[in-house]
Structures are given as structure tokens and as C-alpha cells.
PDB file of N, CA and C in Angstrom:
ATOM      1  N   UNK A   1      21.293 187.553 112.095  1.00  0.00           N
ATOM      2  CA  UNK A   1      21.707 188.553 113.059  1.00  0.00           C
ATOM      3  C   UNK A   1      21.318 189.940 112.537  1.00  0.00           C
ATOM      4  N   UNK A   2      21.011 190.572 113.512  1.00  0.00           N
ATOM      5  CA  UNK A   2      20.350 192.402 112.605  1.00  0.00           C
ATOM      6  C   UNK A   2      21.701 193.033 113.003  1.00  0.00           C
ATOM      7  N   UNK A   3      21.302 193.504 112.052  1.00  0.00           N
ATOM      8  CA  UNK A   3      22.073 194.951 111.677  1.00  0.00           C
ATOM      9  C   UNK A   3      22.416 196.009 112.991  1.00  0.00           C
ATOM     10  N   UNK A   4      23.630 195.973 113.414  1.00  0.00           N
ATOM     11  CA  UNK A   4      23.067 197.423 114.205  1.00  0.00           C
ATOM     12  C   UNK A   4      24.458 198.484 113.918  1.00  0.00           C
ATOM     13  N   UNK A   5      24.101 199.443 114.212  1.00  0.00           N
ATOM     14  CA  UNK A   5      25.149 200.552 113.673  1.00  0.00           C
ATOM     15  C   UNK A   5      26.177 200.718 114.621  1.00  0.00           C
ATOM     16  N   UNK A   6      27.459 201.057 114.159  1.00  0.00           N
ATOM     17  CA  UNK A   6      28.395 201.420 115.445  1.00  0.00           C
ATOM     18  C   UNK A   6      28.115 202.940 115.201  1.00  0.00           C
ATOM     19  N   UNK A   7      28.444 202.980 116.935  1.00  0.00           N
ATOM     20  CA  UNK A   7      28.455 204.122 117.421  1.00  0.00           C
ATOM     21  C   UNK A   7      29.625 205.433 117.145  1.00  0.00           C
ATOM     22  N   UNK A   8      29.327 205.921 116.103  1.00  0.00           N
ATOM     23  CA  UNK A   8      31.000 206.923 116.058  1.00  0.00           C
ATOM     24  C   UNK A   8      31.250 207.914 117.329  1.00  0.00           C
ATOM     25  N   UNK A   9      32.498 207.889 117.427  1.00  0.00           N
ATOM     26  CA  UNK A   9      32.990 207.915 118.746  1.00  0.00           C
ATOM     27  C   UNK A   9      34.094 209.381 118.143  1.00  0.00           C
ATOM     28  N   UNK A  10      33.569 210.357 118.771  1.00  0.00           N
ATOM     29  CA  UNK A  10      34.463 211.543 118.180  1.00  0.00           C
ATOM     30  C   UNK A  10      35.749 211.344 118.733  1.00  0.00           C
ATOM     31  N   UNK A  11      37.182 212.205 117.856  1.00  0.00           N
ATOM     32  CA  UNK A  11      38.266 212.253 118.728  1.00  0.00           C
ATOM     33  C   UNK A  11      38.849 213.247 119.562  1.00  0.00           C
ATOM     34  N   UNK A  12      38.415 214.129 118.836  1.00  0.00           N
ATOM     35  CA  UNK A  12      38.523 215.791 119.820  1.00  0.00           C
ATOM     36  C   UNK A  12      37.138 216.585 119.819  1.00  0.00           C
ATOM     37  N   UNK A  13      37.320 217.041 121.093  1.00  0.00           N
ATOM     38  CA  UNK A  13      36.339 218.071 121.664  1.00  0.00           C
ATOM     39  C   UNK A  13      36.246 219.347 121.901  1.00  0.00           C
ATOM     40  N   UNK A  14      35.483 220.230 121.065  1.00  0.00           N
ATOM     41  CA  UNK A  14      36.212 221.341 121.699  1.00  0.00           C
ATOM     42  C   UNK A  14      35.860 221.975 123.080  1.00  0.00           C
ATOM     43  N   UNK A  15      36.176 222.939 123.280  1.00  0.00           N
ATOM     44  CA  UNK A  15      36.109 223.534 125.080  1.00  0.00           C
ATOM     45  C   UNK A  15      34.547 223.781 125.175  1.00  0.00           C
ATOM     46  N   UNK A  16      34.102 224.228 124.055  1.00  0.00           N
ATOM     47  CA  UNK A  16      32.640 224.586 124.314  1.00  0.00           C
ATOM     48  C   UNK A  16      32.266 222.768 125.160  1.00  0.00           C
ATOM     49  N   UNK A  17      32.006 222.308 124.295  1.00  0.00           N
ATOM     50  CA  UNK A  17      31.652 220.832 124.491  1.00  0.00           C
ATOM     51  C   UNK A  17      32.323 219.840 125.822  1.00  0.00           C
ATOM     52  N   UNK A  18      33.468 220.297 126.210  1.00  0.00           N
ATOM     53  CA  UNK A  18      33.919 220.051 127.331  1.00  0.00           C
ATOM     54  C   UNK A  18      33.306 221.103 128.280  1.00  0.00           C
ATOM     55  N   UNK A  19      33.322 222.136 128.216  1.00  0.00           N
ATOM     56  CA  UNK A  19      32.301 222.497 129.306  1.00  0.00           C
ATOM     57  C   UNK A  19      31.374 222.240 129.788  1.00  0.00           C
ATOM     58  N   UNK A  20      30.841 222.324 128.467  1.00  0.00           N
ATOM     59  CA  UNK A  20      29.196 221.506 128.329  1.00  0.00           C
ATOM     60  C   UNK A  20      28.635 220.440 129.714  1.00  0.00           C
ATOM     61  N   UNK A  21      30.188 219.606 129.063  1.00  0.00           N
ATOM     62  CA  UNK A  21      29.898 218.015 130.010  1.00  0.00           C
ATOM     63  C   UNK A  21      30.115 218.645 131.409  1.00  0.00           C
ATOM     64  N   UNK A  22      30.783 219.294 131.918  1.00  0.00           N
ATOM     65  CA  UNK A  22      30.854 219.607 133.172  1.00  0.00           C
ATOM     66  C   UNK A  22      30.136 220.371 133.494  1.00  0.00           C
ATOM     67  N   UNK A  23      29.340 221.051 133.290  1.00  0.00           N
ATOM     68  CA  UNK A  23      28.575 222.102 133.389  1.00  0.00           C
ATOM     69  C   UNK A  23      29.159 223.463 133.839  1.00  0.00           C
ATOM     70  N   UNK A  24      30.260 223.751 133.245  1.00  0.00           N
ATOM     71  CA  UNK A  24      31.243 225.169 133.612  1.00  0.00           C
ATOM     72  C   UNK A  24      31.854 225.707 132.672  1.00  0.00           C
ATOM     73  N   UNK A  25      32.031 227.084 133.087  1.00  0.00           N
ATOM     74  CA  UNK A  25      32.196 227.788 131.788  1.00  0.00           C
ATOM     75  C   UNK A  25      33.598 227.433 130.813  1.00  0.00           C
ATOM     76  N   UNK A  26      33.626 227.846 129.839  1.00  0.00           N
ATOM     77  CA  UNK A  26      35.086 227.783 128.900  1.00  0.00           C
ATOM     78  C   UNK A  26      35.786 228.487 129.404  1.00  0.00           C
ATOM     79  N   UNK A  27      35.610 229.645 130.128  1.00  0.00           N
ATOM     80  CA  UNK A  27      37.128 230.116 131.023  1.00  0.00           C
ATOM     81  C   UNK A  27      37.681 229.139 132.319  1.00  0.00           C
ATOM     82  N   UNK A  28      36.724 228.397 133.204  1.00  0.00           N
ATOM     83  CA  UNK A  28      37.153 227.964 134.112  1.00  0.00           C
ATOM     84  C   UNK A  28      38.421 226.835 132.996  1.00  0.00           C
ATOM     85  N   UNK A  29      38.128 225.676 131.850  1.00  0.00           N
ATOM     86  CA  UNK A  29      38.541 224.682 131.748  1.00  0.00           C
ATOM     87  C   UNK A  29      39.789 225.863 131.089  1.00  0.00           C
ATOM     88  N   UNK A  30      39.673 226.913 130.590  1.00  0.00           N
ATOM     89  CA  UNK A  30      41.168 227.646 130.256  1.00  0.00           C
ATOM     90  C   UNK A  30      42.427 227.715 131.749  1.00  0.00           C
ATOM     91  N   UNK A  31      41.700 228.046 132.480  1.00  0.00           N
ATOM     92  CA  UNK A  31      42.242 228.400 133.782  1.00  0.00           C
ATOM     93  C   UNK A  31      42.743 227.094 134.532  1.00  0.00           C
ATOM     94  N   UNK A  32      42.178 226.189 134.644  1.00  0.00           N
ATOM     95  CA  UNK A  32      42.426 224.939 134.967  1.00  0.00           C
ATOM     96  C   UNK A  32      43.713 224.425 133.843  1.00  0.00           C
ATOM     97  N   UNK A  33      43.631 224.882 132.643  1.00  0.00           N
ATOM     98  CA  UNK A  33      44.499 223.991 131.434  1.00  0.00           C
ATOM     99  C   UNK A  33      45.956 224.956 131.767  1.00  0.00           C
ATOM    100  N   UNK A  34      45.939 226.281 132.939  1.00  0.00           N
ATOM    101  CA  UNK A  34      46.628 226.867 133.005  1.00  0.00           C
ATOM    102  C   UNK A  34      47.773 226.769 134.284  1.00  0.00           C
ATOM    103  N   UNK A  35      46.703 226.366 135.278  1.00  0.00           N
ATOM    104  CA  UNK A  35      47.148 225.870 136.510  1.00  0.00           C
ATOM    105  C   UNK A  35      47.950 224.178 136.628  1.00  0.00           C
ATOM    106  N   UNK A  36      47.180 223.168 135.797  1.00  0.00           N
ATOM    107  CA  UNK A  36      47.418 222.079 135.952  1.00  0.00           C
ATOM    108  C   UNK A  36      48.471 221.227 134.699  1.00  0.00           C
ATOM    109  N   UNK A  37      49.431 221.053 134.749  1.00  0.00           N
ATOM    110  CA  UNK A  37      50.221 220.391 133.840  1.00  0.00           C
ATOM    111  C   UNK A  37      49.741 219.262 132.876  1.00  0.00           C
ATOM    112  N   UNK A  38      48.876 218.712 133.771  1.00  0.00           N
ATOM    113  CA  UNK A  38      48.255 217.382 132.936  1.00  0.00           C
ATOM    114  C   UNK A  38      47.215 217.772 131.903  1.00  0.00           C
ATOM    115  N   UNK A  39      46.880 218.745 131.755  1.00  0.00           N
ATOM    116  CA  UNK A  39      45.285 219.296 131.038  1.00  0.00           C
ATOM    117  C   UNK A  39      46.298 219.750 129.888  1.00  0.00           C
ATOM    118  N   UNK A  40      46.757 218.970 128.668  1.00  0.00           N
ATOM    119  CA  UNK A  40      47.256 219.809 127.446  1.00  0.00           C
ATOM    120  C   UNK A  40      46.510 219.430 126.250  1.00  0.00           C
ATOM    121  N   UNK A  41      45.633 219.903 126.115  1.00  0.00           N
ATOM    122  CA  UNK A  41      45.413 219.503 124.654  1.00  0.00           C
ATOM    123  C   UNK A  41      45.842 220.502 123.389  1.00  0.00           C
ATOM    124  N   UNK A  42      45.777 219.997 122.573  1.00  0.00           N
ATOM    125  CA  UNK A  42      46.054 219.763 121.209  1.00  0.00           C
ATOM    126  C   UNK A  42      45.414 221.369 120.619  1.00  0.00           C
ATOM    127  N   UNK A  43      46.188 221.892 120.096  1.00  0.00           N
ATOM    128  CA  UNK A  43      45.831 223.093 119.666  1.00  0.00           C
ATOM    129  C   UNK A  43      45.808 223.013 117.908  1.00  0.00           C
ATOM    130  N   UNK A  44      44.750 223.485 117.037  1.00  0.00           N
ATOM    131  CA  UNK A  44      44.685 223.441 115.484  1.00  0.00           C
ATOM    132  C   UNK A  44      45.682 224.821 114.976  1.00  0.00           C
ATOM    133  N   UNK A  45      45.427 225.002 114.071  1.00  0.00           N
ATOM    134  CA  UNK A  45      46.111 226.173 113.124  1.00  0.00           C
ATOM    135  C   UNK A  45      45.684 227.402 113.504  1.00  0.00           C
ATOM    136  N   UNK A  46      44.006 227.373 113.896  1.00  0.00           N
ATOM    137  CA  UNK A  46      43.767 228.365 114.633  1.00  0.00           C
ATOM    138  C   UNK A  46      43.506 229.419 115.752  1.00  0.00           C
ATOM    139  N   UNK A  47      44.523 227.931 116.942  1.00  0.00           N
ATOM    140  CA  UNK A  47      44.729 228.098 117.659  1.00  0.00           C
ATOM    141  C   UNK A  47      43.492 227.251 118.935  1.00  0.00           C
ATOM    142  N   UNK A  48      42.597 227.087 118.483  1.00  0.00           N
ATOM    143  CA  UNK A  48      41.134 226.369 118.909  1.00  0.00           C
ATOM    144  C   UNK A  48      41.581 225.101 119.701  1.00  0.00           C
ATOM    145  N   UNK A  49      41.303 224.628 121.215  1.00  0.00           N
ATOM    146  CA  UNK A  49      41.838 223.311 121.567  1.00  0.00           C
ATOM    147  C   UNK A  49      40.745 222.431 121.433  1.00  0.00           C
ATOM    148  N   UNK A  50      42.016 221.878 121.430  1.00  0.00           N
ATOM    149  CA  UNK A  50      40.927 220.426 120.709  1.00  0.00           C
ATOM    150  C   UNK A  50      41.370 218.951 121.762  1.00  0.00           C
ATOM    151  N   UNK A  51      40.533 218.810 122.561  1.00  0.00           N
ATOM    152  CA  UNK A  51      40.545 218.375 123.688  1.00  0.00           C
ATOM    153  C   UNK A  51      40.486 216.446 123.481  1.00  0.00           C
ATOM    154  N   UNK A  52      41.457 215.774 123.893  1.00  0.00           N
ATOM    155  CA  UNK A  52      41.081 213.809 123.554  1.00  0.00           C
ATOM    156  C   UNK A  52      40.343 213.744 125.338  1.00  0.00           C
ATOM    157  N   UNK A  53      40.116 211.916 124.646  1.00  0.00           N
ATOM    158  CA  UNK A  53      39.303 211.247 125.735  1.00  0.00           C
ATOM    159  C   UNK A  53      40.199 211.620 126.771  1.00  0.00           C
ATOM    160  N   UNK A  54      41.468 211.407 126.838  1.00  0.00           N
ATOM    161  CA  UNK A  54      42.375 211.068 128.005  1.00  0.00           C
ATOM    162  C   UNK A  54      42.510 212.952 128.717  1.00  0.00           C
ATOM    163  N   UNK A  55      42.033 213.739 127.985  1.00  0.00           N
ATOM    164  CA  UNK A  55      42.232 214.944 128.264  1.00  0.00           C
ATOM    165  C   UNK A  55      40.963 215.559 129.526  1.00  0.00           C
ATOM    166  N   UNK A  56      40.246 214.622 129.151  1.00  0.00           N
ATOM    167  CA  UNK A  56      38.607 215.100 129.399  1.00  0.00           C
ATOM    168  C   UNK A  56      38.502 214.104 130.729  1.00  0.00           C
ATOM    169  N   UNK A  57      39.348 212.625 130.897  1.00  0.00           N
ATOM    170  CA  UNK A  57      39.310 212.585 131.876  1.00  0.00           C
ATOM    171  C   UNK A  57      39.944 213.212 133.387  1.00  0.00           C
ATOM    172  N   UNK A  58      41.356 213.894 132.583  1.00  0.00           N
ATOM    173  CA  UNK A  58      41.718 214.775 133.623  1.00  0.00           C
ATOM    174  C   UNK A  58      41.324 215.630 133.719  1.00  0.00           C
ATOM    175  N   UNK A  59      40.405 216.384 133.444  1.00  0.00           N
ATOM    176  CA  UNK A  59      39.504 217.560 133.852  1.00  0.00           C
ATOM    177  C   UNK A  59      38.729 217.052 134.542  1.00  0.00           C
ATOM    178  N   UNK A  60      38.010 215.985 134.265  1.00  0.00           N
ATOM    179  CA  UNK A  60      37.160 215.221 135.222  1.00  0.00           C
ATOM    180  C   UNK A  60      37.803 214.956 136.899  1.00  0.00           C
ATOM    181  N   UNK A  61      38.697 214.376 136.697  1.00  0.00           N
ATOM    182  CA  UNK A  61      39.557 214.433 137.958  1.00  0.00           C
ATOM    183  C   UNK A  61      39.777 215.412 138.603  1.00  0.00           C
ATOM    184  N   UNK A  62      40.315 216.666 137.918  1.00  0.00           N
ATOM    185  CA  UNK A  62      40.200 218.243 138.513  1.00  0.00           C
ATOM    186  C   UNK A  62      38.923 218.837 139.199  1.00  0.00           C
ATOM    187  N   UNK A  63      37.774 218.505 138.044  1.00  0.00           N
ATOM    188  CA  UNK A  63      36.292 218.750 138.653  1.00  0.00           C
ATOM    189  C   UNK A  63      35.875 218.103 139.375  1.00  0.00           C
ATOM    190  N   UNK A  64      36.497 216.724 140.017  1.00  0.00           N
ATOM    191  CA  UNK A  64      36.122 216.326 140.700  1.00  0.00           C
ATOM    192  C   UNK A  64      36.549 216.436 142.323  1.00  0.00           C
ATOM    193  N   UNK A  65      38.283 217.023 141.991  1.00  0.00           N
ATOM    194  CA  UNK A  65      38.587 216.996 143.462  1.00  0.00           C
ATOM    195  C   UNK A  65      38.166 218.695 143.778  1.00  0.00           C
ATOM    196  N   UNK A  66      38.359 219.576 142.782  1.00  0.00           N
ATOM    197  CA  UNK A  66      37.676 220.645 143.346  1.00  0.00           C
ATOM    198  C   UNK A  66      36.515 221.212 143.463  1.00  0.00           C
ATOM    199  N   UNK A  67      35.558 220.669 142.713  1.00  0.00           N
ATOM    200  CA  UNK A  67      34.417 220.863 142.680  1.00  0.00           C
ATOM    201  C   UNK A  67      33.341 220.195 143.285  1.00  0.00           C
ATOM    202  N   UNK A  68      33.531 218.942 143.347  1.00  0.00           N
ATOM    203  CA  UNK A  68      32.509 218.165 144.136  1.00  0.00           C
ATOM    204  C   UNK A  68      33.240 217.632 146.103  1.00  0.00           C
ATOM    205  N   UNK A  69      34.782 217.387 145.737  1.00  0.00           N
ATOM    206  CA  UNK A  69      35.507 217.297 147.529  1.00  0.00           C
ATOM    207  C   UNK A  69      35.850 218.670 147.955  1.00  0.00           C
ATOM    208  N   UNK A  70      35.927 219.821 147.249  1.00  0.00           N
ATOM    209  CA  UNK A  70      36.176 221.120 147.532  1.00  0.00           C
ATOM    210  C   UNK A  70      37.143 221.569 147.735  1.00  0.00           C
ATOM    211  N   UNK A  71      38.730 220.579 147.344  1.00  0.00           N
ATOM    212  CA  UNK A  71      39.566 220.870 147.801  1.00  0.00           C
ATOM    213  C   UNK A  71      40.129 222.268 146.809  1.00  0.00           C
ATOM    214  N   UNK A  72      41.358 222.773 147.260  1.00  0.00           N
ATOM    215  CA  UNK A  72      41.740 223.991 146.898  1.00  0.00           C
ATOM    216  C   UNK A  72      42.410 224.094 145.540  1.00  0.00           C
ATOM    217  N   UNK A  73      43.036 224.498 144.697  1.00  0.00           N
ATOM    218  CA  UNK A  73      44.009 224.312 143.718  1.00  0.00           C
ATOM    219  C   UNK A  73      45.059 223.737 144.263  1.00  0.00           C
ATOM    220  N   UNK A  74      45.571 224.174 145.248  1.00  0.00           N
ATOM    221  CA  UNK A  74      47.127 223.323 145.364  1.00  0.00           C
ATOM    222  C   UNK A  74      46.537 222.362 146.323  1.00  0.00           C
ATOM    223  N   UNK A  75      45.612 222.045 146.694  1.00  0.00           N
ATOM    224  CA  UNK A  75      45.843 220.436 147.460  1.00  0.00           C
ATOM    225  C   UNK A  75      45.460 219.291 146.359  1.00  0.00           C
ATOM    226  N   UNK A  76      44.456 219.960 145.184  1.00  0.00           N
ATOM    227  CA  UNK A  76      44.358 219.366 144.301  1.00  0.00           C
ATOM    228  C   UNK A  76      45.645 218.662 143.581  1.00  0.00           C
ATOM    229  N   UNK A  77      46.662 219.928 143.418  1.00  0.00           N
ATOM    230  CA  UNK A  77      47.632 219.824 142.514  1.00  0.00           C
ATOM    231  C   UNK A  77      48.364 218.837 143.538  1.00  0.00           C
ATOM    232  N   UNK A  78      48.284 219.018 144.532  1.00  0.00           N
ATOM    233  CA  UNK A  78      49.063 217.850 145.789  1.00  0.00           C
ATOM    234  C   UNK A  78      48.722 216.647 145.478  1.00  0.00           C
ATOM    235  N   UNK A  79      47.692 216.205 145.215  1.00  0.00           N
ATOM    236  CA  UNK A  79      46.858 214.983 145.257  1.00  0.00           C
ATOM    237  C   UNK A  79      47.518 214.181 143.331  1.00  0.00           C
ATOM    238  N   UNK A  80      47.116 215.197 143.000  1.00  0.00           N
ATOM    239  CA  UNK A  80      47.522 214.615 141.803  1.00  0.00           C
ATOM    240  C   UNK A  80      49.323 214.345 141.719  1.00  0.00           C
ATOM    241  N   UNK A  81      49.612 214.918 142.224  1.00  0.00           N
ATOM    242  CA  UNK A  81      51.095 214.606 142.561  1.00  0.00           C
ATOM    243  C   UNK A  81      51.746 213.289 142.889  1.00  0.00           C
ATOM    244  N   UNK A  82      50.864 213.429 144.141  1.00  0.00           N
ATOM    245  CA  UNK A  82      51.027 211.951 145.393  1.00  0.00           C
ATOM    246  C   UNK A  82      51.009 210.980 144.356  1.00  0.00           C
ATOM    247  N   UNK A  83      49.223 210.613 143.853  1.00  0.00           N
ATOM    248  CA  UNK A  83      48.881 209.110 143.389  1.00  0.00           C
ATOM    249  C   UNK A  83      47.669 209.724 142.579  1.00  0.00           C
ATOM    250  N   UNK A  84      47.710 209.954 141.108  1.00  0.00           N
ATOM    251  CA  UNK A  84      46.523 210.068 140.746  1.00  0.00           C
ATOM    252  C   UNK A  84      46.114 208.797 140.497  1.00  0.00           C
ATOM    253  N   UNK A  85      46.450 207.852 140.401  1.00  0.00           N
ATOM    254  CA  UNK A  85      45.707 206.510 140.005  1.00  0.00           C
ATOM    255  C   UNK A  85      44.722 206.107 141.188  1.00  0.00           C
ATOM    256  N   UNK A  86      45.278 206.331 142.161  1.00  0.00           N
ATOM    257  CA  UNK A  86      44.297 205.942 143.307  1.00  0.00           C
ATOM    258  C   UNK A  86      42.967 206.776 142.720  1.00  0.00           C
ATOM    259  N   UNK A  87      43.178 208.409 142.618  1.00  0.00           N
ATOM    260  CA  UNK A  87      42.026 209.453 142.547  1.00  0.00           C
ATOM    261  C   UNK A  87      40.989 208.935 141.406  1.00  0.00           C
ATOM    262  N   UNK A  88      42.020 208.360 140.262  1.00  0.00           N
ATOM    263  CA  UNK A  88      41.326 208.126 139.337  1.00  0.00           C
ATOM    264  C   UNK A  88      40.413 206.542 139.179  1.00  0.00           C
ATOM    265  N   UNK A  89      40.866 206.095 140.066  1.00  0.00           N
ATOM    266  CA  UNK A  89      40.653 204.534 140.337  1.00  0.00           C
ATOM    267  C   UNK A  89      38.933 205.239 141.268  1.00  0.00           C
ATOM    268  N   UNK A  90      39.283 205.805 142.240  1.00  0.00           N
ATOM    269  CA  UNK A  90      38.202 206.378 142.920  1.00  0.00           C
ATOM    270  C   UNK A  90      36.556 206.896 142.452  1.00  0.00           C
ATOM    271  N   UNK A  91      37.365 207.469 141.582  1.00  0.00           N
ATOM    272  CA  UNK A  91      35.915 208.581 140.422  1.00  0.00           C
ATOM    273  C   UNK A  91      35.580 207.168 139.707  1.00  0.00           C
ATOM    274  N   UNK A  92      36.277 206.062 139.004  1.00  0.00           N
ATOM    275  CA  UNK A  92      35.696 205.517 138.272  1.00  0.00           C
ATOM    276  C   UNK A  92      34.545 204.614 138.872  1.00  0.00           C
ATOM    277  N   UNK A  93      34.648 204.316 140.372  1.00  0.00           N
ATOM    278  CA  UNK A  93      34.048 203.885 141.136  1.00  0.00           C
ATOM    279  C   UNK A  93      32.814 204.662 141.731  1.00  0.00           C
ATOM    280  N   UNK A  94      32.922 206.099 141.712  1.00  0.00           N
ATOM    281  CA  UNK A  94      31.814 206.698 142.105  1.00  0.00           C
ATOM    282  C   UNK A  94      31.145 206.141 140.681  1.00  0.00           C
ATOM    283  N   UNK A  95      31.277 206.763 139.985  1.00  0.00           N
ATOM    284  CA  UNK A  95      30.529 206.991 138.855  1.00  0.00           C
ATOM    285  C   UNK A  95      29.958 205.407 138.334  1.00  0.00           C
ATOM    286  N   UNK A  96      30.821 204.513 138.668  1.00  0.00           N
ATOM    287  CA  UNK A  96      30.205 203.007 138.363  1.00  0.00           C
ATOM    288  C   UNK A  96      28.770 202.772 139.543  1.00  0.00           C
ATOM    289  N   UNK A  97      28.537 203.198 140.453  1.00  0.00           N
ATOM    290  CA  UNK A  97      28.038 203.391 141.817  1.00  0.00           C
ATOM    291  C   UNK A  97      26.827 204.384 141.476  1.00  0.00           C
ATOM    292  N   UNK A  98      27.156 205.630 140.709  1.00  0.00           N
ATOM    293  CA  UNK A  98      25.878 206.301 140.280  1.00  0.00           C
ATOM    294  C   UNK A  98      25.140 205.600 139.236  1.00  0.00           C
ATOM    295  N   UNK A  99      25.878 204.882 138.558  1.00  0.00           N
ATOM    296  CA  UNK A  99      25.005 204.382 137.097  1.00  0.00           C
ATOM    297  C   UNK A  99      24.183 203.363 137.688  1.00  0.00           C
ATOM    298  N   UNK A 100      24.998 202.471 139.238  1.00  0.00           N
ATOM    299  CA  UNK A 100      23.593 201.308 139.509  1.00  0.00           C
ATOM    300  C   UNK A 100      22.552 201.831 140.136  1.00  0.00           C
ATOM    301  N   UNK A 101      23.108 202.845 140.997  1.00  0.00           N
ATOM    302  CA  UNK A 101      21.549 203.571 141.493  1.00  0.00           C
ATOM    303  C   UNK A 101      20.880 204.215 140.445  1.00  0.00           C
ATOM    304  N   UNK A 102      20.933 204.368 139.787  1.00  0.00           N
ATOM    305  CA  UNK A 102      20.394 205.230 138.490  1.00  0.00           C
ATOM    306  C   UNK A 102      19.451 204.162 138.069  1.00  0.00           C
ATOM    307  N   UNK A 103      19.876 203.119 137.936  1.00  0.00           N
ATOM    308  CA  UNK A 103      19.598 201.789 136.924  1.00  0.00           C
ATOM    309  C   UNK A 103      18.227 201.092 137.647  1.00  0.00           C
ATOM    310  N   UNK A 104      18.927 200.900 139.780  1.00  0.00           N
ATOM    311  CA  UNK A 104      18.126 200.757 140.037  1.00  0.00           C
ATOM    312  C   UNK A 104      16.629 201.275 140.824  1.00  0.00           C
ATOM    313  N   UNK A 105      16.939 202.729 140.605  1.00  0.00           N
ATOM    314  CA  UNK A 105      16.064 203.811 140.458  1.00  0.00           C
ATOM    315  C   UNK A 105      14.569 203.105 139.248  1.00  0.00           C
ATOM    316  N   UNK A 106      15.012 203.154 138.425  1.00  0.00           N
ATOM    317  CA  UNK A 106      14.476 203.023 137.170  1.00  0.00           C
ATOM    318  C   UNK A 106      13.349 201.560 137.145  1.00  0.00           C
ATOM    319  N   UNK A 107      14.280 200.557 137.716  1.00  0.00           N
ATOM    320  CA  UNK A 107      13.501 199.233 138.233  1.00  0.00           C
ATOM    321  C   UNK A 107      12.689 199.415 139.150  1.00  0.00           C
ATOM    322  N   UNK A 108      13.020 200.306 140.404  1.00  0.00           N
ATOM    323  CA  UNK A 108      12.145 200.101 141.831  1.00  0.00           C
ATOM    324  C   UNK A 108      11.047 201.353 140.868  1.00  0.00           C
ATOM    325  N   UNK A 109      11.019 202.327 139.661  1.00  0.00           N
ATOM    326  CA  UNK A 109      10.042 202.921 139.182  1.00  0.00           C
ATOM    327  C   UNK A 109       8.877 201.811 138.284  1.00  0.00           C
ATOM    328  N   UNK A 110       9.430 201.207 137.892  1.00  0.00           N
ATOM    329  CA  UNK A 110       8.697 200.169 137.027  1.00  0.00           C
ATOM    330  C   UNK A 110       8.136 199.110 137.783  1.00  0.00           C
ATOM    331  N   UNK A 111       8.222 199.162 138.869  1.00  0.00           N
ATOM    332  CA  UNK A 111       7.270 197.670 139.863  1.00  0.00           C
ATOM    333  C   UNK A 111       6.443 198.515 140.284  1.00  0.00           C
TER     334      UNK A 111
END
């Protein structure tokens, strides 16, 4: 059997790097961590947040209902209220849905 390496898997992120992934600035994810109860991460000695997986998916959820469905801050904050599992059940499904078109993008390029 070969060798293959595991993948190290960081545990915190900072805001730069969470922005990054969303493509928005470090004030919006401040402002969002300000508005929304669920967005807390983890602050160091020097005050620097330091963002987990589970943190990054609720920003994802945020960026997703306001940024890509357009809804407002408080219908957002409504939504997440109601049922985020549904919301979050939802995104995991878009995004399972972009990776096969992606995938089969890539096949219908190669015939």
C-alpha cells in the first residue's frame, strides 16, 4: 500500500482568511460577528479572533442568506431563528449540487 500523507486540517482561522473564503472584507465578518449571536469566535491574548470550522459555517449561512438570497439583516436574523437546520441542510445541498456540475463540467470538457 503507498504511502500517502494526511491532510492537516487547521483549527482556527483568522478573519483575514475567513474573508478570504468569502470574498469580503474583515469589517463586513466584524459587523456580522456583531449583529448575529451565533458568529462567536474565540478571541487570543491579543485580542485577534480566531475563528473554528463550526464558526465559518455560520458565516457561511449569513453569506449565504444575505448575500447570495438578498435577504435583509433581520429577515436573516428571522430565518435563523425559525429553523436554521433547514437553512443549513439547504446550503449543504447547493453546494453538493455545485461540486457535480463542476465535476461534470470537467468530463463533458474531456470527451
Amino acid at each position: 500500500m503507498a504511502y500517502k500523507e494526511k491532510e492537516i486540517e487547521k483549527i482556527y482561522y483568522s478573519i483575514g482568511e475567513v474573508s478570504e473564503m468569502f470574498n469580503v472584507a474583515p469589517s463586513l465578518i466584524r459587523f456580522w460577528e456583531s449583529e448575529f449571536e451565533i458568529i462567536q469566535p474565540k478571541k487570543n491574548r491579543k485580542g485577534n479572533r480566531q475563528f473554528t470550522k463550526e464558526d465559518i459555517n455560520h458565516v457561511k449561512t449569513i453569506y449565504h442568506l444575505v448575500k447570495e438570497k438578498g435577504f435583509t439583516l433581520q429577515g436573516a436574523k428571522e430565518m435563523l431563528k425559525g429553523d436554521s437546520e433547514t437553512v443549513n441542510s439547504k446550503i449543504e445541498l447547493i453546494s453538493s449540487l455545485k461540486n457535480i456540475r463542476q465535476f461534470l463540467a470537467e468530463v463533458k470538457d474531456k470527451l
